[in-house]
C-alpha atoms as a PDB file:
ATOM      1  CA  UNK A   1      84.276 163.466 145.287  1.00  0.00           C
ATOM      2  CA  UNK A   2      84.231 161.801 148.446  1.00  0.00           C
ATOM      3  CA  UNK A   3      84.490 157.998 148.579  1.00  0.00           C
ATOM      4  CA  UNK A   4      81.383 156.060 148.804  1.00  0.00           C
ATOM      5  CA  UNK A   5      80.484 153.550 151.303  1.00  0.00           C
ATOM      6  CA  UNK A   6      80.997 149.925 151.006  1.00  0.00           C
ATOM      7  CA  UNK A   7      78.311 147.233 152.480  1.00  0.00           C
ATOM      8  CA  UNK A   8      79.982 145.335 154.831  1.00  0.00           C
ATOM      9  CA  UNK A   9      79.149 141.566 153.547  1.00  0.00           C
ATOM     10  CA  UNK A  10      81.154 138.781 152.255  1.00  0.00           C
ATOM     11  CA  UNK A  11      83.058 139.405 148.895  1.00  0.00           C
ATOM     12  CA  UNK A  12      81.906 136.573 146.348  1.00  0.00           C
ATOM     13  CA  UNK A  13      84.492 137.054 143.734  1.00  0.00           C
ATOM     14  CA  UNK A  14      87.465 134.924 145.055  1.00  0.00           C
ATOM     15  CA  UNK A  15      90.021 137.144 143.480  1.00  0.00           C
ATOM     16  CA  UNK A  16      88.640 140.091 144.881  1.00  0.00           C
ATOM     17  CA  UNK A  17      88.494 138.496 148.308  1.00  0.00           C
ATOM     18  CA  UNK A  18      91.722 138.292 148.221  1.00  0.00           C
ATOM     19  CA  UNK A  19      92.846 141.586 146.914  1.00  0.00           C
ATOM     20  CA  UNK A  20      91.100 143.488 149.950  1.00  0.00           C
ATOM     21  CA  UNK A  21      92.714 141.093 152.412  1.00  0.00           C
ATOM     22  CA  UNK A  22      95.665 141.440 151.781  1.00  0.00           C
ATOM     23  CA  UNK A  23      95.572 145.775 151.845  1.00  0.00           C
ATOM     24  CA  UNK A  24      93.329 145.260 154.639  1.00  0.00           C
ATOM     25  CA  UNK A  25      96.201 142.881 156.495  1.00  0.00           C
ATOM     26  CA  UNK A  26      99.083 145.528 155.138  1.00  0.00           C
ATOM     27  CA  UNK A  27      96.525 148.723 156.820  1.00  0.00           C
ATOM     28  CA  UNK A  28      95.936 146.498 160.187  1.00  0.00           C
ATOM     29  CA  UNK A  29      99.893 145.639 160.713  1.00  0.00           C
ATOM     30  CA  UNK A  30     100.449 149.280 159.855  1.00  0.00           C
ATOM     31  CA  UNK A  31      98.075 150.819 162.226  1.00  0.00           C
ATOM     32  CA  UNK A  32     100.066 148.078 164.925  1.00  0.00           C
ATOM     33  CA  UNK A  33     103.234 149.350 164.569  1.00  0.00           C
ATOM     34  CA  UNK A  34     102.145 152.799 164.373  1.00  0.00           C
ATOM     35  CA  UNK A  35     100.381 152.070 167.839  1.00  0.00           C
ATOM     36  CA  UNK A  36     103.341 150.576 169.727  1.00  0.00           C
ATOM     37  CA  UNK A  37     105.591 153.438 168.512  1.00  0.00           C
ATOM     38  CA  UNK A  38     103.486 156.203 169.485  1.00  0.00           C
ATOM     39  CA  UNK A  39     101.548 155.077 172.386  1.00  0.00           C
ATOM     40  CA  UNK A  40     104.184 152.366 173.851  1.00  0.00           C
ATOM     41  CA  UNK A  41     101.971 149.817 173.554  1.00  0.00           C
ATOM     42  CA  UNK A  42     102.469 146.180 173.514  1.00  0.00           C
ATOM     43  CA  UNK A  43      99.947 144.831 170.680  1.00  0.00           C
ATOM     44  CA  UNK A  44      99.836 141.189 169.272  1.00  0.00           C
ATOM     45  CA  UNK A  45      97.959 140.224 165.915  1.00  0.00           C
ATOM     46  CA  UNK A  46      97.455 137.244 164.842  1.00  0.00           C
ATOM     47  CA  UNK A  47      95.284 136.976 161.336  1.00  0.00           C
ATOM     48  CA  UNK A  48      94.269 133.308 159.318  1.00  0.00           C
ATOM     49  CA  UNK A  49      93.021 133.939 155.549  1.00  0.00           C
ATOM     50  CA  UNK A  50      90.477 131.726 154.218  1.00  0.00           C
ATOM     51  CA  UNK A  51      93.204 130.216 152.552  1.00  0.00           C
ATOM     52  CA  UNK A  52      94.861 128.824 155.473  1.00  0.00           C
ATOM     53  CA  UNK A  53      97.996 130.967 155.685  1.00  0.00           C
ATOM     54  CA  UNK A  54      99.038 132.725 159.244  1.00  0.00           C
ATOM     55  CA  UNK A  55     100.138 135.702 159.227  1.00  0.00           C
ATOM     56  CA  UNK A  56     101.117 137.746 163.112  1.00  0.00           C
ATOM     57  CA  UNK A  57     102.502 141.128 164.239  1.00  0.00           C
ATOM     58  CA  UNK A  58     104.062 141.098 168.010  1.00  0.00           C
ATOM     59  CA  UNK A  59     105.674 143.989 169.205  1.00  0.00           C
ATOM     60  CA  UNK A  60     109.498 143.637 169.454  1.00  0.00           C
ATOM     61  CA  UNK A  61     109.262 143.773 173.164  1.00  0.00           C
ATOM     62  CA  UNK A  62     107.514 140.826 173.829  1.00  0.00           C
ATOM     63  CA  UNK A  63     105.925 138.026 173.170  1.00  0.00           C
ATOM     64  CA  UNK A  64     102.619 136.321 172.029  1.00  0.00           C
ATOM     65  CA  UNK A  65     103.012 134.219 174.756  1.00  0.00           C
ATOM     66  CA  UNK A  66     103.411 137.088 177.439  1.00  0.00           C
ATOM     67  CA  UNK A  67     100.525 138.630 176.190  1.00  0.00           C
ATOM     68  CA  UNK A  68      98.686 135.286 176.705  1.00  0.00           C
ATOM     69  CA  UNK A  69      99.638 135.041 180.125  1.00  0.00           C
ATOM     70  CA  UNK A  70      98.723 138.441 180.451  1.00  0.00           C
ATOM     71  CA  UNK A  71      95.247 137.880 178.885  1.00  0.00           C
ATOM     72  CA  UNK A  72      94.662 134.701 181.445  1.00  0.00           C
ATOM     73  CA  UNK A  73      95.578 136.909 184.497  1.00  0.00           C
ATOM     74  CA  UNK A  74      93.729 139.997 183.422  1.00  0.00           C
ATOM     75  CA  UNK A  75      90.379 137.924 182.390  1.00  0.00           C
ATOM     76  CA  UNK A  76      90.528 134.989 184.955  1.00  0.00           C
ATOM     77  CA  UNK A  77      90.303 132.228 181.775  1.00  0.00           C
ATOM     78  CA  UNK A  78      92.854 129.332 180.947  1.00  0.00           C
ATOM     79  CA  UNK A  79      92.985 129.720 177.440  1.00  0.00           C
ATOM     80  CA  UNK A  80      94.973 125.963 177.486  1.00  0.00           C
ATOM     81  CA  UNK A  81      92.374 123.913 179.630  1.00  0.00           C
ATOM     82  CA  UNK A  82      90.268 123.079 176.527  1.00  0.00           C
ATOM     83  CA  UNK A  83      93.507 122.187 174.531  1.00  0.00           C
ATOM     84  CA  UNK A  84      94.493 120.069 177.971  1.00  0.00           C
ATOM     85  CA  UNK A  85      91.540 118.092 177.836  1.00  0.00           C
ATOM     86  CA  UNK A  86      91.438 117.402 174.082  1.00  0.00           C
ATOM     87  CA  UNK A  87      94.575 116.002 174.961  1.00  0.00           C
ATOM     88  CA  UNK A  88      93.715 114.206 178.016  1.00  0.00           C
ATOM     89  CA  UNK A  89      90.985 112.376 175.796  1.00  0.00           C
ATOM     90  CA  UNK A  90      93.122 111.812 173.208  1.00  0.00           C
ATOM     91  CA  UNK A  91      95.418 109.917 174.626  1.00  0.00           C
ATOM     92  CA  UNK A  92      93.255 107.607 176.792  1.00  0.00           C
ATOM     93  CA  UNK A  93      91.983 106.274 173.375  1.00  0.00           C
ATOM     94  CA  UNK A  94      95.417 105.710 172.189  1.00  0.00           C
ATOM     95  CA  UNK A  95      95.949 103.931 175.239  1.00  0.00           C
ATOM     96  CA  UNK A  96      92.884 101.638 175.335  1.00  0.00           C
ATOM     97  CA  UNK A  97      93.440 100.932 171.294  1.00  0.00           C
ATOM     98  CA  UNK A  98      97.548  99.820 172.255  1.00  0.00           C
ATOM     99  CA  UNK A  99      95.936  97.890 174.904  1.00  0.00           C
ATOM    100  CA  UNK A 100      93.823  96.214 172.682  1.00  0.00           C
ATOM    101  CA  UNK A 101      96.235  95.254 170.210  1.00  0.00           C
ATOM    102  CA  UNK A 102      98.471  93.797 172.931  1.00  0.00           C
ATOM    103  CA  UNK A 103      95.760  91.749 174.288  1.00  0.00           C
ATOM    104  CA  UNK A 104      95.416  90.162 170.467  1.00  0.00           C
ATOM    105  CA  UNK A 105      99.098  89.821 170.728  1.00  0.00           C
ATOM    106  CA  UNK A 106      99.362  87.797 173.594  1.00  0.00           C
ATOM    107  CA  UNK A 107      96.055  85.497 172.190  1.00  0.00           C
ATOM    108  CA  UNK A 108      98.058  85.151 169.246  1.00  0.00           C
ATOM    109  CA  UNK A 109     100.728  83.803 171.530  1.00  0.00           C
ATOM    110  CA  UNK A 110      98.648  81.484 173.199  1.00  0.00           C
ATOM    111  CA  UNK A 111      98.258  83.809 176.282  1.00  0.00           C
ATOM    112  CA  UNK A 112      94.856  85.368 177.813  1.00  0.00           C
ATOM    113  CA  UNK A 113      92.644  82.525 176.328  1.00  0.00           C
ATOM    114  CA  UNK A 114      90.401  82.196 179.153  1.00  0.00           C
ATOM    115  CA  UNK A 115      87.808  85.326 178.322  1.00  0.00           C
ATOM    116  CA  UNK A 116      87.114  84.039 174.689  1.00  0.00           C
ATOM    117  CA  UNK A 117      84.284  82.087 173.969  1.00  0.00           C
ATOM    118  CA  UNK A 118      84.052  79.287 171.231  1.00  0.00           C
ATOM    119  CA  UNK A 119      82.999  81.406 168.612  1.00  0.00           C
ATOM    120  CA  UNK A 120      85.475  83.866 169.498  1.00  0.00           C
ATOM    121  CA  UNK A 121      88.335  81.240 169.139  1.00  0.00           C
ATOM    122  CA  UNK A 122      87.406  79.798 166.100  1.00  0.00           C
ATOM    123  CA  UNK A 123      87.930  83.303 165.082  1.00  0.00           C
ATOM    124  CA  UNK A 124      90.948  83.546 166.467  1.00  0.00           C
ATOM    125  CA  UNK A 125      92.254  79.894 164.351  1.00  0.00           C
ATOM    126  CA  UNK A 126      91.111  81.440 161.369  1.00  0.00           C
ATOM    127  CA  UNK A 127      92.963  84.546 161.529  1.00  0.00           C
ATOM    128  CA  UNK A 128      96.347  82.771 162.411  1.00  0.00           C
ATOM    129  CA  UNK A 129      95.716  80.369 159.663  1.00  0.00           C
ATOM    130  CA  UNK A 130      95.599  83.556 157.281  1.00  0.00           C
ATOM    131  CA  UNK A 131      98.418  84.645 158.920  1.00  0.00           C
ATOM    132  CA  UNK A 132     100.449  81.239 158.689  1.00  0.00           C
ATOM    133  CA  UNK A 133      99.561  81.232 155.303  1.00  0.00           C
ATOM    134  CA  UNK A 134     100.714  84.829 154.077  1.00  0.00           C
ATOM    135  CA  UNK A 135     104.089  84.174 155.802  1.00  0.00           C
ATOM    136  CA  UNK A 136     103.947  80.562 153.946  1.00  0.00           C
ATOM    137  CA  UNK A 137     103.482  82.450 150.524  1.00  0.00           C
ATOM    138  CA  UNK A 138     105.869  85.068 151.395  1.00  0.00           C
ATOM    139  CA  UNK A 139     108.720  82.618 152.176  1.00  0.00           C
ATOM    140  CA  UNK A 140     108.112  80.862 149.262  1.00  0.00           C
ATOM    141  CA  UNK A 141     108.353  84.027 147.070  1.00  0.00           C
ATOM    142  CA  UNK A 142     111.598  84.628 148.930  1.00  0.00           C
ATOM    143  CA  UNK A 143     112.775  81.258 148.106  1.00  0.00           C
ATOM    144  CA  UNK A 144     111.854  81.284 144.309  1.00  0.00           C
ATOM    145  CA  UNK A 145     113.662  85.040 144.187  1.00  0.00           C
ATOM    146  CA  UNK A 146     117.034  83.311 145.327  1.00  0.00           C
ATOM    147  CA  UNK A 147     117.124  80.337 143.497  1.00  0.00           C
ATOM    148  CA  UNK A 148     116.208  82.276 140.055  1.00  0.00           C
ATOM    149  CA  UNK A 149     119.362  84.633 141.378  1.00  0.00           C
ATOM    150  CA  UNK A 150     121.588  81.243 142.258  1.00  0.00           C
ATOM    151  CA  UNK A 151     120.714  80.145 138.859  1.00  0.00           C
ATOM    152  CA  UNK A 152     121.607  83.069 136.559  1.00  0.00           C
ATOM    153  CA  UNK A 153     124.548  83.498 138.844  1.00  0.00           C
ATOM    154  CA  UNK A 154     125.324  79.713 138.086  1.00  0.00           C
ATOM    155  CA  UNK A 155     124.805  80.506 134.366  1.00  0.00           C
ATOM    156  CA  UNK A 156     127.087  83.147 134.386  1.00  0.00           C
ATOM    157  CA  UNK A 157     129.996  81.620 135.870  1.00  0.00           C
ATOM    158  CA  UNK A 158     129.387  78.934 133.366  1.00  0.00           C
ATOM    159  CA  UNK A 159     129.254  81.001 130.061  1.00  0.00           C
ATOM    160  CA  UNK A 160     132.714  82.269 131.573  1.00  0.00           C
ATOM    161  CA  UNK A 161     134.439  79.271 132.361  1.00  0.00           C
ATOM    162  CA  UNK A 162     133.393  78.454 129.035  1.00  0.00           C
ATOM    163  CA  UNK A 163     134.860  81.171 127.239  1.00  0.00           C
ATOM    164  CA  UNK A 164     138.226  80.983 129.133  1.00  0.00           C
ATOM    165  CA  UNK A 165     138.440  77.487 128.059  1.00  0.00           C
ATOM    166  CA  UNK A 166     137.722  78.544 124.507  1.00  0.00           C
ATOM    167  CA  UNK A 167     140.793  80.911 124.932  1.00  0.00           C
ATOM    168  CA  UNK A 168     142.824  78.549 126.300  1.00  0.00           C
ATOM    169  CA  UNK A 169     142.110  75.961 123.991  1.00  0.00           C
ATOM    170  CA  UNK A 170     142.733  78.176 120.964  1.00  0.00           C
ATOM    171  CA  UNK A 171     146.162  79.270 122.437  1.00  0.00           C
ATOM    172  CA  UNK A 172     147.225  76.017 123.218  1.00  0.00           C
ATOM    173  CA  UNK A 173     146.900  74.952 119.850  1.00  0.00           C
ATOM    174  CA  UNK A 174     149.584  77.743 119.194  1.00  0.00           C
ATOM    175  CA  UNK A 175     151.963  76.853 121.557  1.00  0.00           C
ATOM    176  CA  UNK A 176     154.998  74.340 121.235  1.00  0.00           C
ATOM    177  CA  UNK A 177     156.318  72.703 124.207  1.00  0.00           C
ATOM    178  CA  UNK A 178     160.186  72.595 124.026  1.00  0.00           C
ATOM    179  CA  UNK A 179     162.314  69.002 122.927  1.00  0.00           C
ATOM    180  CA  UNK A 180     165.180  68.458 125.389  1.00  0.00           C
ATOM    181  CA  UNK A 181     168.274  66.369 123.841  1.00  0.00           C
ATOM    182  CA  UNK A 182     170.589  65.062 126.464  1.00  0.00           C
ATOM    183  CA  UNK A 183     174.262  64.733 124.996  1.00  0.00           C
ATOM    184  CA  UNK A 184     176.205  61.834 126.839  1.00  0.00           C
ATOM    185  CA  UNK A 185     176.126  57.758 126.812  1.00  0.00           C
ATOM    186  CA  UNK A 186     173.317  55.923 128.351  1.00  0.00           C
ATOM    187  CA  UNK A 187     175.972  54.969 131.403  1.00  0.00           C
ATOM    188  CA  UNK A 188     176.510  58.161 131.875  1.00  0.00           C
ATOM    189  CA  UNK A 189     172.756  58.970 132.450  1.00  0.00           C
ATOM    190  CA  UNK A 190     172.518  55.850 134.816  1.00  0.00           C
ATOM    191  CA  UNK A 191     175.220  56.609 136.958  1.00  0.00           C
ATOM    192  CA  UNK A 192     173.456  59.917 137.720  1.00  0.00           C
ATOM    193  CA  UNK A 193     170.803  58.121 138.636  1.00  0.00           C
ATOM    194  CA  UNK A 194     173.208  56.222 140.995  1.00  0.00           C
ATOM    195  CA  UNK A 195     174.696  59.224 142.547  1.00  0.00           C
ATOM    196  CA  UNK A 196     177.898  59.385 140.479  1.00  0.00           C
ATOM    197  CA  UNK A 197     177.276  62.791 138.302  1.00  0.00           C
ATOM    198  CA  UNK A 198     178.602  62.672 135.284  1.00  0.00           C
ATOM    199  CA  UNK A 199     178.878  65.950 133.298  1.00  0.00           C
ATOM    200  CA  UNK A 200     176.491  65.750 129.986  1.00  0.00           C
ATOM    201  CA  UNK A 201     174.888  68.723 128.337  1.00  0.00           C
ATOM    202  CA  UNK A 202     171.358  69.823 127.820  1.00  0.00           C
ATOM    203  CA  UNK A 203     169.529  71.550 124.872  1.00  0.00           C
ATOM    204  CA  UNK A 204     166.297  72.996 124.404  1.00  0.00           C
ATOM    205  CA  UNK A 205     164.720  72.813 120.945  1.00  0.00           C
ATOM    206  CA  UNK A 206     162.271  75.306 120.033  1.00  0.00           C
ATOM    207  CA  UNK A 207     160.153  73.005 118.041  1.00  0.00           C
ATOM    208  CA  UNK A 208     159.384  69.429 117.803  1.00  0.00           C
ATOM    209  CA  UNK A 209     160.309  67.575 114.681  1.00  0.00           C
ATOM    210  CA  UNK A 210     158.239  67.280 112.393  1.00  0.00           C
ATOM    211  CA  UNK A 211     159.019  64.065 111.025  1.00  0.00           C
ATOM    212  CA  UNK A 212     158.325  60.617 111.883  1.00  0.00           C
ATOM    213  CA  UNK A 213     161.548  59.168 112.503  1.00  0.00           C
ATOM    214  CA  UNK A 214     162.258  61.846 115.410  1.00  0.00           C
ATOM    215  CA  UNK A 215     158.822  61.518 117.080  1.00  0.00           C
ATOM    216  CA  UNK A 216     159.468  57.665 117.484  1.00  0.00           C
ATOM    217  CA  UNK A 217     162.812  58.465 119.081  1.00  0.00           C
ATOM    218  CA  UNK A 218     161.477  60.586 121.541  1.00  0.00           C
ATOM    219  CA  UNK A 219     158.445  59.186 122.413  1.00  0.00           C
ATOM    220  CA  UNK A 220     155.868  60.753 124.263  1.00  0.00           C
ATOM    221  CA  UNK A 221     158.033  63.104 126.192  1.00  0.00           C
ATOM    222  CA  UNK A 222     159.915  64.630 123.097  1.00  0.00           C
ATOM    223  CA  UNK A 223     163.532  63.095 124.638  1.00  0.00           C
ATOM    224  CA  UNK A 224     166.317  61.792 122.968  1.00  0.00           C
ATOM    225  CA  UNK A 225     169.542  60.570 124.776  1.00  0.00           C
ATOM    226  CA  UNK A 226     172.913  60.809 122.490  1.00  0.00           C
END
């Protein structure tokens, strides 16, 4: 049975749409190749689905650019004038709209004050107040943000200090400081002092006494002199 023919109209069904496309695309880039082998042809394809994807075929020896060129010189058209002036216009509105915004910046300023009206600078007072006052708020926010962060800081270094003090404190209470007993007369201590040494010995005590008697002899400094 021969195949029957197909009305050539928009496929509705999405899915199907898609289906032919892309055995459609696969036949065209086939029947491309197939002409720049055989014939020595130099063919370019360029195909956009509704789905916004690009796919091309170029012959390997050259380019879609040469072909372009080609095109222009063959037809007598600029294919890139249009493209040229949408750029042209483009870019004279980017340049009036940066002129504009300097202008405000120099009014802003101070600067270029001459044009504007009354109405026009009242306008302008209002908008730097606005401004004056965000950058207000926004300081203040700053300020507030490092003085919470000075504070805990603060707090921190306190609840340290704290503990090591704690530490130390409970440590100390541990610890002894040594008694020292100097064995000699009190003339021989004295003329030491005077700068005629006298030999007289030294000993460390682990402990203080414990008892009355011995703190009284030492005093404050845990010393006794034999």
């Amino acid at each position: 049975m021969g195949r029957g023919k197909i009305e050539i109209k928009r496929i509705e069904n999405r899915t199907n749409r898609q289906v032919t496309y892309s055995k459609r695309r696969a036949g065209i880039v086939k029947k491309a190749q197939e002409l720049t082998v055989l014939c020595d042809a130099e063919v370019s394809l360029l195909m956009v689905s509704s789905t916004g994807r690009i796919h091309e075929y170029i012959s390997p020896c050259s380019t879609h650019k040469n072909l372009y060129d080609r095109y222009q010189q063959a037809s007598g058209t600029n294919l890139w004038q249009p493209h040229y002036e949408r750029m042209q216009e483009t870019m004279k509105k980017l340049k009036e709209i940066n002129n504009k915004l300097r202008k405000e910046i120099r009014q802003r300023n101070g600067e270029d004050l001459d044009e504007l009206n009354f109405q026009q600078l009242c306008g302008l007072e209002q908008n730097m107040e606005k401004s004056v006052e965000g950058v207000r708020n926004r300081k203040f926010h700053v300020i507030t943000t490092s003085t919470d962060t000075y504070k805990k800081k603060i707090k921190n270094h306190e609840e340290t200090h704290n503990s090591l003090r704690r530490e130390f404190e409970e440590g100390d209470a541990d610890f002894h400081f040594p008694s020292v007993d100097f064995e000699g007369d009190y003339q021989s201590t004295i003329g030491f002092a005077n700068g005629n040494p006298q030999i007289f010995a030294v000993r460390w005590q682990p402990k203080l006494q414990s008892n009355i008697q011995d703190k009284e002899a030492y005093g404050s400094y845990g010393l006794s002199l034999v």
